[in-house]
N, C-alpha and C. Protein backbone atom coordinates (compact mmCIF):
# COMPACT_ATOMS: atom_id res chain seq x y z
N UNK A 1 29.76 78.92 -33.36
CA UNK A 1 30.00 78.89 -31.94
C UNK A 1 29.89 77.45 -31.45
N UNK A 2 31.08 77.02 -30.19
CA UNK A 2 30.79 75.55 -29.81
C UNK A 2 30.46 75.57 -28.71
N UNK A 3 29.58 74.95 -28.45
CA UNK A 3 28.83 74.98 -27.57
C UNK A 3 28.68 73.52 -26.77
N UNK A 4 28.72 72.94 -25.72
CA UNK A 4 28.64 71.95 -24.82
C UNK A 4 27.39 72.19 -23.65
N UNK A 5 26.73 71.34 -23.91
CA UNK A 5 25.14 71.49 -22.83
C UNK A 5 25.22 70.34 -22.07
N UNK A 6 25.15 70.81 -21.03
CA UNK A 6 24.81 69.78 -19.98
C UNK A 6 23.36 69.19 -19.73
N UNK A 7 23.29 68.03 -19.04
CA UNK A 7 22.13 66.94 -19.52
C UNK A 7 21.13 67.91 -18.70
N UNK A 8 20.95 68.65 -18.04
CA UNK A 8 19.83 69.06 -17.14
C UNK A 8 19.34 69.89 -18.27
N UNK A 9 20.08 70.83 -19.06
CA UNK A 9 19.51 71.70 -19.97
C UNK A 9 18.83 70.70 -21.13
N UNK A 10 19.68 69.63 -21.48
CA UNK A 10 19.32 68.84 -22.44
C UNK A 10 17.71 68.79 -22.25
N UNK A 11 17.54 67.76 -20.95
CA UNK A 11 16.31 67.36 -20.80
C UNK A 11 14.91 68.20 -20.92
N UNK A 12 15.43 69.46 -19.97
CA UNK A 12 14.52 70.46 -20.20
C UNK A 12 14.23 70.61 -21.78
N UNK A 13 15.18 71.08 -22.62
CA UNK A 13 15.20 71.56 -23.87
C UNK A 13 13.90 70.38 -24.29
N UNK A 14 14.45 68.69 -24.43
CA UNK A 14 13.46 67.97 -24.68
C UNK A 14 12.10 67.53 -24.44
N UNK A 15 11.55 68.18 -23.17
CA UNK A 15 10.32 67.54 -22.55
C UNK A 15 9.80 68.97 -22.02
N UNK A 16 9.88 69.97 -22.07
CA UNK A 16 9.49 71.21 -21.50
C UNK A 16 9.50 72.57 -22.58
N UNK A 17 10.66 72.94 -23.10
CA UNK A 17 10.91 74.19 -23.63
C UNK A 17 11.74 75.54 -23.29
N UNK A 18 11.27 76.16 -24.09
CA UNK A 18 11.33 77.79 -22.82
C UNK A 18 13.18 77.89 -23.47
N UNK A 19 14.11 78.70 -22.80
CA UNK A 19 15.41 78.93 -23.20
C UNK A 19 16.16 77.65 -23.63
N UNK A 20 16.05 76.51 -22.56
CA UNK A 20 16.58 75.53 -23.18
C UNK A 20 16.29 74.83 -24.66
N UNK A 21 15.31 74.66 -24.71
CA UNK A 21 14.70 74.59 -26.16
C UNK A 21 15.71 75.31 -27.25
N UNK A 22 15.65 76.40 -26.97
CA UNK A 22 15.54 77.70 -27.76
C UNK A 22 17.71 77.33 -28.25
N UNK A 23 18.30 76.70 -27.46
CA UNK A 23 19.55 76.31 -27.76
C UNK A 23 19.48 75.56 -28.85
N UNK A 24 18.47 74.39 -28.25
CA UNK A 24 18.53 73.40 -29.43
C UNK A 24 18.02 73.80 -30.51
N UNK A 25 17.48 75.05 -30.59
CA UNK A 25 16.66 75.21 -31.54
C UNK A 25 17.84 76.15 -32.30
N UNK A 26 18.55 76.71 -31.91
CA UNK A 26 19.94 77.34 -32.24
C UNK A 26 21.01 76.21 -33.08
N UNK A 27 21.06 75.10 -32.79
CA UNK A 27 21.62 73.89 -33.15
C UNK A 27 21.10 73.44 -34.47
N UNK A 28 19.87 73.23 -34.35
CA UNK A 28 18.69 72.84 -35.69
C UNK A 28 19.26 73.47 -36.91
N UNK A 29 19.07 75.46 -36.31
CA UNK A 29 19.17 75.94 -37.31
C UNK A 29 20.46 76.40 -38.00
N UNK A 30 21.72 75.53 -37.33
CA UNK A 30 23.29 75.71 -37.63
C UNK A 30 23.84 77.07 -37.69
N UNK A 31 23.32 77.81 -36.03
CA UNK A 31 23.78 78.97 -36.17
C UNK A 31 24.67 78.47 -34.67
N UNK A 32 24.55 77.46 -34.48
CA UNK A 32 25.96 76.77 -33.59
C UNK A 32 26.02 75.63 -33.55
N UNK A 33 26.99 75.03 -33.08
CA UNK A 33 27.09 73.88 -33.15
C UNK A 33 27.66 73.01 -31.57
N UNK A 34 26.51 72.16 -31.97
CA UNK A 34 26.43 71.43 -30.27
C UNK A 34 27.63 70.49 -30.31
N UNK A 35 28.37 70.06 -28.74
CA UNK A 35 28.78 68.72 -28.92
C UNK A 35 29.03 67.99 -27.87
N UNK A 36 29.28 66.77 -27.90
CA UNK A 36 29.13 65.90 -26.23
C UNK A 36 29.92 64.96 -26.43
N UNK A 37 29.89 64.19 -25.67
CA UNK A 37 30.94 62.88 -25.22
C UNK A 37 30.13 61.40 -25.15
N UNK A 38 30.52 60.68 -24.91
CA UNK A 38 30.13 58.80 -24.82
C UNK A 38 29.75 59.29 -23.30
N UNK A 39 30.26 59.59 -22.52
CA UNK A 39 30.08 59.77 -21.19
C UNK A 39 28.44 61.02 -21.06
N UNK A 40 28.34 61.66 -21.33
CA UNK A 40 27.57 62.86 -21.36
C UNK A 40 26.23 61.94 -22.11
N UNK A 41 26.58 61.22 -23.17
CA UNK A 41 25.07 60.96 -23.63
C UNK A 41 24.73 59.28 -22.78
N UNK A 42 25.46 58.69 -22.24
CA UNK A 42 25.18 57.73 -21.06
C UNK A 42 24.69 58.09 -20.14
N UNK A 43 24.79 59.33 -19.79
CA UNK A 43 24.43 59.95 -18.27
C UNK A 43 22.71 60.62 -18.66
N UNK A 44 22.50 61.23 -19.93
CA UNK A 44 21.36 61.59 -20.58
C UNK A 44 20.51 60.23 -20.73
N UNK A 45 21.08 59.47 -21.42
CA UNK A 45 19.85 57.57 -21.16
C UNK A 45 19.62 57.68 -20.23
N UNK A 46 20.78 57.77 -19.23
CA UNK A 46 19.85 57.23 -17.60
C UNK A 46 18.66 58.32 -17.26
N UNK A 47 19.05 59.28 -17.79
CA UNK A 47 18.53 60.18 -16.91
C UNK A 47 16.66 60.11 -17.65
N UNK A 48 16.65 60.05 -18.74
CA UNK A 48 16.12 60.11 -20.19
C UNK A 48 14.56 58.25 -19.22
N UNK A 49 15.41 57.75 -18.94
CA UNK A 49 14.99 56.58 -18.93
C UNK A 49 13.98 56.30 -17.20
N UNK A 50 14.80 57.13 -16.82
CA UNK A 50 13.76 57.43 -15.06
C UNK A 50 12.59 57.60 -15.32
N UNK A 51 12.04 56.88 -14.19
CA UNK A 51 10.24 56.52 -14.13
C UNK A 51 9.41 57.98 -13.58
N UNK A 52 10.07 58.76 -13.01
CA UNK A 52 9.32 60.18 -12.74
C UNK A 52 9.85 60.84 -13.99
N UNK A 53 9.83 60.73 -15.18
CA UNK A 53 9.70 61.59 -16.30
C UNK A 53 8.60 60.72 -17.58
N UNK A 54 8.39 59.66 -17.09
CA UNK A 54 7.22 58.77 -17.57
C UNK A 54 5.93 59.48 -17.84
N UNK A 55 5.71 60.46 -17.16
CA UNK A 55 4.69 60.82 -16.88
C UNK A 55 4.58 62.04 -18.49
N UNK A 56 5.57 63.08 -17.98
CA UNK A 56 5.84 64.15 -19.03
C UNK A 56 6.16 63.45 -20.60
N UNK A 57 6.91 61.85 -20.55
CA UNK A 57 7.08 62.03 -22.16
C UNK A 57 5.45 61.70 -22.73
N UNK A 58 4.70 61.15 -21.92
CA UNK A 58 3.15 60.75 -22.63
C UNK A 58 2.32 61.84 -22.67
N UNK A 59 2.95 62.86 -22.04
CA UNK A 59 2.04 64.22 -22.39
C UNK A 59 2.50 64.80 -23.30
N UNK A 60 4.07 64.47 -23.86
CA UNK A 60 4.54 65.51 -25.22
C UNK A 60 4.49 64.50 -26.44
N UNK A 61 4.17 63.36 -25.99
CA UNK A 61 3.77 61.94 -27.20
C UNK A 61 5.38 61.36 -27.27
N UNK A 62 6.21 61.15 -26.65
CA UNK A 62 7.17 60.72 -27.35
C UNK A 62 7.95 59.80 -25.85
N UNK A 63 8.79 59.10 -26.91
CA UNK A 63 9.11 58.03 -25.59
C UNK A 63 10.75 58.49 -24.91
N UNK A 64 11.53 57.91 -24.28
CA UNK A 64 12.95 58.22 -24.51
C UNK A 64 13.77 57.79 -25.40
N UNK A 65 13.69 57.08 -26.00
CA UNK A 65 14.14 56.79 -27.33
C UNK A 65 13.88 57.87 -28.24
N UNK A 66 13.16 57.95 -28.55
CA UNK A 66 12.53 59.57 -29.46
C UNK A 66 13.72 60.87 -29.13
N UNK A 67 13.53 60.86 -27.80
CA UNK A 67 13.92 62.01 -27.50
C UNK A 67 15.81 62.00 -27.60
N UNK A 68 16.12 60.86 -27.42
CA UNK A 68 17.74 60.92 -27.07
C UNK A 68 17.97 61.20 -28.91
N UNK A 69 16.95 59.86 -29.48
CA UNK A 69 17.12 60.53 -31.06
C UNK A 69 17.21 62.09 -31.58
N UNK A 70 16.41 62.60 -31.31
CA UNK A 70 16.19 64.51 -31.67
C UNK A 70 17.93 64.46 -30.84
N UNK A 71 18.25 64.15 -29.85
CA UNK A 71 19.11 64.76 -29.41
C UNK A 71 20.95 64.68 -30.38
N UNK A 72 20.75 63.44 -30.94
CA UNK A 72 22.13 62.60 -31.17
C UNK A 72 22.04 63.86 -32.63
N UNK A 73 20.49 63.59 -33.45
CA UNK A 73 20.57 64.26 -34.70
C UNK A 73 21.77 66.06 -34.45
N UNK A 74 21.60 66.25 -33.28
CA UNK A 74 22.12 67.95 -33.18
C UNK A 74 23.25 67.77 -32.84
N UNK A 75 24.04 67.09 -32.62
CA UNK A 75 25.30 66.79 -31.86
C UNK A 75 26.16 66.13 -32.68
N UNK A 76 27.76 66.60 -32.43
CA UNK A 76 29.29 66.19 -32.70
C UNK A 76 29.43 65.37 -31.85
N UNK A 77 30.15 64.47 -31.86
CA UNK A 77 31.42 63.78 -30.78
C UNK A 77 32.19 63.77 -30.36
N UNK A 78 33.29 63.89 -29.52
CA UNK A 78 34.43 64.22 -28.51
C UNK A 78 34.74 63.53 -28.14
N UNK A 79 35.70 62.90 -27.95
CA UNK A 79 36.23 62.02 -26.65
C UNK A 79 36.95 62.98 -25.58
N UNK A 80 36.55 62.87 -24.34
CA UNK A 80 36.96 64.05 -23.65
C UNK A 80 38.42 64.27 -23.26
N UNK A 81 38.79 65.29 -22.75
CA UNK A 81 39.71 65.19 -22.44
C UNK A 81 40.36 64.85 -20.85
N UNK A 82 41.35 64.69 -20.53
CA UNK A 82 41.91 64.17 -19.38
C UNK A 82 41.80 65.44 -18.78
N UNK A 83 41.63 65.55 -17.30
CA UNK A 83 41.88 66.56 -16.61
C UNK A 83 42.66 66.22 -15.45
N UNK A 84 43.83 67.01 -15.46
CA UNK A 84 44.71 66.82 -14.16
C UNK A 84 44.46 66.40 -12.90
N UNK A 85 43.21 67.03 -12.69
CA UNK A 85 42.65 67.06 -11.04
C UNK A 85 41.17 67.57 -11.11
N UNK A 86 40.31 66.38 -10.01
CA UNK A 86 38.98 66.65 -10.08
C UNK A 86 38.25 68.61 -10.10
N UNK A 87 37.62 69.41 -10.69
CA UNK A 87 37.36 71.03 -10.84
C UNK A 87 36.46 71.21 -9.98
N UNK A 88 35.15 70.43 -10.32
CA UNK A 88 34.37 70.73 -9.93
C UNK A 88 33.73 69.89 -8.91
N UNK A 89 32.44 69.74 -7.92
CA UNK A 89 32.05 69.08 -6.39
C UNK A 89 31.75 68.15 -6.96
N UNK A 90 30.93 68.06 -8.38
CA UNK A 90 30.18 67.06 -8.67
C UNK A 90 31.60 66.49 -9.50
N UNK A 91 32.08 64.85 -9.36
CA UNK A 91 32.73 63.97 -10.59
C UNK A 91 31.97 64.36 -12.36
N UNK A 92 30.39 63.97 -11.88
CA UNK A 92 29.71 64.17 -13.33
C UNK A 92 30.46 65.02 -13.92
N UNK A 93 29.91 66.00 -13.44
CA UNK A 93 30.49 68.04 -13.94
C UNK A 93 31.90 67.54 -14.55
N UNK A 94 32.53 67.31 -13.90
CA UNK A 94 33.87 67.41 -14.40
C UNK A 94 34.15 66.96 -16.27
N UNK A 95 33.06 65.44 -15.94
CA UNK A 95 32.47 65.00 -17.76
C UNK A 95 32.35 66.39 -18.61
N UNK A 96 30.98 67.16 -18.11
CA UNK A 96 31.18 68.27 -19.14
C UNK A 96 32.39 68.97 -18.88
N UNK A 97 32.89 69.37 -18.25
CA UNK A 97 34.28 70.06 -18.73
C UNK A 97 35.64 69.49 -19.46
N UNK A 98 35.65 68.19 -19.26
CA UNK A 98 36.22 67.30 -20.05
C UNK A 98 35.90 67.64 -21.67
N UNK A 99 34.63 67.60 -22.16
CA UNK A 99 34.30 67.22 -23.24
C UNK A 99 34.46 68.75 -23.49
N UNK A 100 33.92 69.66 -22.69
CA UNK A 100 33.88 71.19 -23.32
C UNK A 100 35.47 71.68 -24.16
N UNK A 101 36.49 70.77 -22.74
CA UNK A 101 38.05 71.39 -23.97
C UNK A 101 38.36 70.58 -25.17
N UNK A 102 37.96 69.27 -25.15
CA UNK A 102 37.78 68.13 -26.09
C UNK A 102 37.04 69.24 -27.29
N UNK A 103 36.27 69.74 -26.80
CA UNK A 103 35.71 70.15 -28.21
C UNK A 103 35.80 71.82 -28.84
N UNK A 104 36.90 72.07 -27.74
CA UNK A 104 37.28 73.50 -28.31
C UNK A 104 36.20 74.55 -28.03
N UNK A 105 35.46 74.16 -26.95
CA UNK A 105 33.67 74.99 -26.78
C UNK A 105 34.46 76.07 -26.46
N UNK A 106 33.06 77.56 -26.60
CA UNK A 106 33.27 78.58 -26.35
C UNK A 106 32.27 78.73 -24.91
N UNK A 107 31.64 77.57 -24.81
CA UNK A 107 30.40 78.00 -24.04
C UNK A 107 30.01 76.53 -23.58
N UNK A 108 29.53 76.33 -22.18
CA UNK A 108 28.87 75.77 -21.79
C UNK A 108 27.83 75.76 -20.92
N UNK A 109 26.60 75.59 -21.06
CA UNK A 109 25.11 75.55 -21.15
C UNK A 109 24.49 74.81 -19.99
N UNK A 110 24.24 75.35 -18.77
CA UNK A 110 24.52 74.41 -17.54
C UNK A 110 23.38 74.98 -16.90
N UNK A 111 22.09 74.02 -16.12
CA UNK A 111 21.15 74.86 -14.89
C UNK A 111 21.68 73.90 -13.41
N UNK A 112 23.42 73.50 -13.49
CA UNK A 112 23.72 72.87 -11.71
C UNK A 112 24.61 74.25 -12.00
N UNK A 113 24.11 74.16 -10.13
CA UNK A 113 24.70 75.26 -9.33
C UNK A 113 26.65 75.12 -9.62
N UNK A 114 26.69 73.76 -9.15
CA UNK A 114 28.40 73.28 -9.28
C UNK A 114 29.01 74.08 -10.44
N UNK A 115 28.76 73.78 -11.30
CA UNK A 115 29.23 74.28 -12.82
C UNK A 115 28.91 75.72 -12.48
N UNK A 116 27.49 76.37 -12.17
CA UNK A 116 27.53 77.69 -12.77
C UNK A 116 28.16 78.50 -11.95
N UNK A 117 28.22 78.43 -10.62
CA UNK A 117 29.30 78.62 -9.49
C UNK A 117 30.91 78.80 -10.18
N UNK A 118 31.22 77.68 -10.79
CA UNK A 118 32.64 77.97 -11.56
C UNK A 118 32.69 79.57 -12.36
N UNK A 119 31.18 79.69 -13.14
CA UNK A 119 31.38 80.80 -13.73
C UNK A 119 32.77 80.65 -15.49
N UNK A 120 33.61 79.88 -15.30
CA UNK A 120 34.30 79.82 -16.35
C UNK A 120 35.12 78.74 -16.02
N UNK A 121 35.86 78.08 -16.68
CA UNK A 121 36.48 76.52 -17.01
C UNK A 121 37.55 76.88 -18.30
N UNK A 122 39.00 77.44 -17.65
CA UNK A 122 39.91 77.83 -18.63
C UNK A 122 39.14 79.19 -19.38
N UNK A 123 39.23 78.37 -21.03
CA UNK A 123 38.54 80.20 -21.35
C UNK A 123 37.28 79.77 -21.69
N UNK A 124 36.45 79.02 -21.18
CA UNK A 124 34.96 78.35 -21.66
C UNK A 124 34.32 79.03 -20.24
N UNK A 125 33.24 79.94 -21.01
CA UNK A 125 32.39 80.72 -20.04
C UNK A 125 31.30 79.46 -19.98
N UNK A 126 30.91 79.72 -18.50
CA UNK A 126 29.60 78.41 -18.42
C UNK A 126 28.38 79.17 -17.45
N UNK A 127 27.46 79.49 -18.93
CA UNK A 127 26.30 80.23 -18.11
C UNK A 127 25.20 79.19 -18.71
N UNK A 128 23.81 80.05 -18.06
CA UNK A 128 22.53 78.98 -17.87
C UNK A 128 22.03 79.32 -19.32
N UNK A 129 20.93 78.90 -19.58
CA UNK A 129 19.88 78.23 -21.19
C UNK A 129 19.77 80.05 -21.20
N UNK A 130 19.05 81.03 -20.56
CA UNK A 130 19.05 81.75 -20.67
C UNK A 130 19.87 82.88 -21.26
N UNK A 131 20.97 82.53 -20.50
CA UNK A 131 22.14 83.80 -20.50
C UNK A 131 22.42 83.71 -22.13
N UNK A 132 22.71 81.97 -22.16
CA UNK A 132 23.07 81.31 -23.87
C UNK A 132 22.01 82.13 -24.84
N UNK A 133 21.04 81.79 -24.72
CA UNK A 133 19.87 82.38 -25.68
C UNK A 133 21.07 84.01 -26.14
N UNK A 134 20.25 84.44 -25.40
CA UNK A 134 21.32 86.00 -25.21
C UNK A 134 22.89 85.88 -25.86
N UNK A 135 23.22 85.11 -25.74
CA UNK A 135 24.65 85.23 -26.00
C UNK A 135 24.77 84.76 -27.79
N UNK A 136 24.07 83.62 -27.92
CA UNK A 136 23.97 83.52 -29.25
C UNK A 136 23.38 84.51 -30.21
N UNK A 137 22.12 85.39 -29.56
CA UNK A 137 21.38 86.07 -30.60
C UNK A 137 22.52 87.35 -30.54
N UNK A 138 23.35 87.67 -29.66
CA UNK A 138 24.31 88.20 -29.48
C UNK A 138 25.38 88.15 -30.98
N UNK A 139 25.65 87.01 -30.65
CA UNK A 139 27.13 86.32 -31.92
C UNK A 139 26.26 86.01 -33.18
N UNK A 140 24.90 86.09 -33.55
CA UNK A 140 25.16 85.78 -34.98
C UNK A 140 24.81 86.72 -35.72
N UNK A 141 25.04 86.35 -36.94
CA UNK A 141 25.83 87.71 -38.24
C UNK A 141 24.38 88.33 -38.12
């Protein structure tokens, strides 16, 4: 299964847990396969690199560097694709949907309203860390 996660799930997955985790932890164990863009993991540094998450990486021991590392190890590359006309409110958003047809996803992995509001992007269903959990333990053999 291909799968495209957006950086909000990312982060969670990295510094918190709980469903988001539980994707990456789906990734680890190559019962899917993650993938992102140059654009998508630029937007994760910045985000990765903000001084109100300073706090949480010294409580899980690890710095942002650490963490974008765990992240790159689970992940393909894409160069995204062009889209005719802006989809979604947010420009960002539009990045993951770019990269989601770039990479042939079945699924994209989203906790912004913008995206989950779409509900689907062509034939790429885009539900939250949760729904995914479910959907993967769903699809494998």
């Amino acid at each position: 299964m291909r799968i495209v996660v957006d950086t909000n799930v990312v982060v969670s997955a990295l510094l918190w847990g709980g469903p988001p985790r539980a994707v990456l932890t789906a990734a680890r164990e190559q019962r899917i396969t993650l993938y992102t863009s140059a654009p998508l993991i630029a937007e994760l540094e910045d985000v990765l690199s903000r001084d109100k998450l300073a706090r949480r990486f010294a409580a899980v021991g690890r710095t942002p560097a650490d963490a974008l590392n765990r992240y790159l190890a689970l992940v393909r590359f894409v160069t995204p694709a062009m889209l005719e006309a802006a989809v979604s409110r947010d420009p960002d958003d539009d990045q993951v949907l770019a990269t989601a047809i770039a990479a042939n996803a079945e699924l994209i992995v989203s906790g912004d309203r913008d995206l989950l509001d779409l509900g689907h992007f062509r034939a790429i269903r885009i539900i939250d860390a949760a729904a995914a959990v479910e959907w993967i333990a769903g699809a494998a053999p």
